[in-house]
C-alpha atoms as a PDB file:
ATOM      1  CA  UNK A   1      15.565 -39.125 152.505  1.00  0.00           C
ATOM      2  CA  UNK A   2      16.909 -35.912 154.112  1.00  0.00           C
ATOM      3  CA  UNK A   3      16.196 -34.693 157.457  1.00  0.00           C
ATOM      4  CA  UNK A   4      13.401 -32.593 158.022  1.00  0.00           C
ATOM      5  CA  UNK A   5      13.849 -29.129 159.375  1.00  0.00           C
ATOM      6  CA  UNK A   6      12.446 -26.516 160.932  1.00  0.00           C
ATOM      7  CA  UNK A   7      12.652 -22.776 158.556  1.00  0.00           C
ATOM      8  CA  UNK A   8      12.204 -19.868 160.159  1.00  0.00           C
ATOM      9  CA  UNK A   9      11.022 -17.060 158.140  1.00  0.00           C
ATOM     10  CA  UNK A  10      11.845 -13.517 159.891  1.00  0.00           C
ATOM     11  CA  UNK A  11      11.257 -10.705 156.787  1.00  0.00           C
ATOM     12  CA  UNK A  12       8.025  -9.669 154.782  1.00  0.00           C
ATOM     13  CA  UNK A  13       7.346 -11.702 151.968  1.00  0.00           C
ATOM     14  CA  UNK A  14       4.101 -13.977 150.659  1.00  0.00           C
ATOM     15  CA  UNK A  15       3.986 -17.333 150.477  1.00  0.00           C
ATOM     16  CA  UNK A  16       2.776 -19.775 147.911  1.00  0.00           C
ATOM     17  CA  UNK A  17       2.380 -23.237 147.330  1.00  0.00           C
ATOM     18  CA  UNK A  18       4.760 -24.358 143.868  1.00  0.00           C
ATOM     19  CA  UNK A  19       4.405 -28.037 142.764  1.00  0.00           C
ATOM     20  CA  UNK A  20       6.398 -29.734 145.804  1.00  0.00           C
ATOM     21  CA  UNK A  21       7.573 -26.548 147.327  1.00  0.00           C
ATOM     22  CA  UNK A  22       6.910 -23.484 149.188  1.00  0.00           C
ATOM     23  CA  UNK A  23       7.598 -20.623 147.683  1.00  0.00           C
ATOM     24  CA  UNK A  24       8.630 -17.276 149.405  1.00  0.00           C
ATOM     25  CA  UNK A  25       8.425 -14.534 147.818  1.00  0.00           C
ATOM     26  CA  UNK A  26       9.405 -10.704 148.642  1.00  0.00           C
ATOM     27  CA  UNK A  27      12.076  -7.615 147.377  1.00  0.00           C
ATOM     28  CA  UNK A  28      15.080  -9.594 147.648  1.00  0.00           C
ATOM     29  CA  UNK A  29      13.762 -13.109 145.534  1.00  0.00           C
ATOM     30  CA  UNK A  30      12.436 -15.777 145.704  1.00  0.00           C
ATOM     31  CA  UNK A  31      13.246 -18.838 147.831  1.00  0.00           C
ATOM     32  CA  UNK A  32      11.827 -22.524 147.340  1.00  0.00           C
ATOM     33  CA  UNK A  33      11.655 -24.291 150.353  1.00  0.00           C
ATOM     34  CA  UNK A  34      10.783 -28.179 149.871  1.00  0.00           C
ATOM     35  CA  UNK A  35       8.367 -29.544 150.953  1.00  0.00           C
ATOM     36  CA  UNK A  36       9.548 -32.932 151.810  1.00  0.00           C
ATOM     37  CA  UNK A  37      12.270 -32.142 154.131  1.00  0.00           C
ATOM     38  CA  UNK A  38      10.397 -29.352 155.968  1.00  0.00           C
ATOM     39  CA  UNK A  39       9.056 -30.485 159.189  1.00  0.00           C
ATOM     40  CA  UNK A  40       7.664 -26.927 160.567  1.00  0.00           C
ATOM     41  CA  UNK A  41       8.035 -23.359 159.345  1.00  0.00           C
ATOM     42  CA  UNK A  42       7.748 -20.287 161.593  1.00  0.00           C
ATOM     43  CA  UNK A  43       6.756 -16.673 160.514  1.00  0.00           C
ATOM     44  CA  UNK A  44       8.076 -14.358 162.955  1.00  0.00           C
ATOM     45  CA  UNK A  45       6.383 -11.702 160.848  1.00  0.00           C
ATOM     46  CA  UNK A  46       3.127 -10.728 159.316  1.00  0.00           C
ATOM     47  CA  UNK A  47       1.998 -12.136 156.242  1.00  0.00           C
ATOM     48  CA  UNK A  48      -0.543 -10.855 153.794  1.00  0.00           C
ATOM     49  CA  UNK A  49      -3.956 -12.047 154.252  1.00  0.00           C
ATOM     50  CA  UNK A  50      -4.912 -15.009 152.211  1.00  0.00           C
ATOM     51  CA  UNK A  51      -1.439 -17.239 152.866  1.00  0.00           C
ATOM     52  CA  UNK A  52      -3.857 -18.906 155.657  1.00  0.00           C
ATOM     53  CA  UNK A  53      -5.275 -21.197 153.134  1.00  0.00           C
ATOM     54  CA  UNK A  54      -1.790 -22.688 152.468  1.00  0.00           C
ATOM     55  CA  UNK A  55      -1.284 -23.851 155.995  1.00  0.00           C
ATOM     56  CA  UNK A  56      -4.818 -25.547 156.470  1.00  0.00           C
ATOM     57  CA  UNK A  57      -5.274 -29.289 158.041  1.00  0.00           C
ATOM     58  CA  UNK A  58      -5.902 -32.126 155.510  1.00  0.00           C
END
């Protein structure tokens, strides 16, 4: 298993929930960021409305 670790995400972009992965999603690309090794993920920018929902408590 690989060690979790923390992304930071500093541009505009949306994000979105792909099988086992988050993807973000803006001009440049898209990156997939797995969810498995991903302990914590910081936005240090504003996302659109409605990316909430992906980062609700089970």
């Amino acid at each position: 298993m690989a060690k979790e670790q923390t992304r930071y995400i500093f541009s505009m972009g949306e994000l979105k929930r792909k099988d086992n992965s988050i993807a973000f999603k803006n001009e440049k690309g898209t990156v997939y960021l797995p969810i498995e090794d991903t302990k914590e993920i910081y936005c240090m920018n504003i996302l659109p409305q409605g990316n909430q929902t992906i980062f609700s408590k089970v």
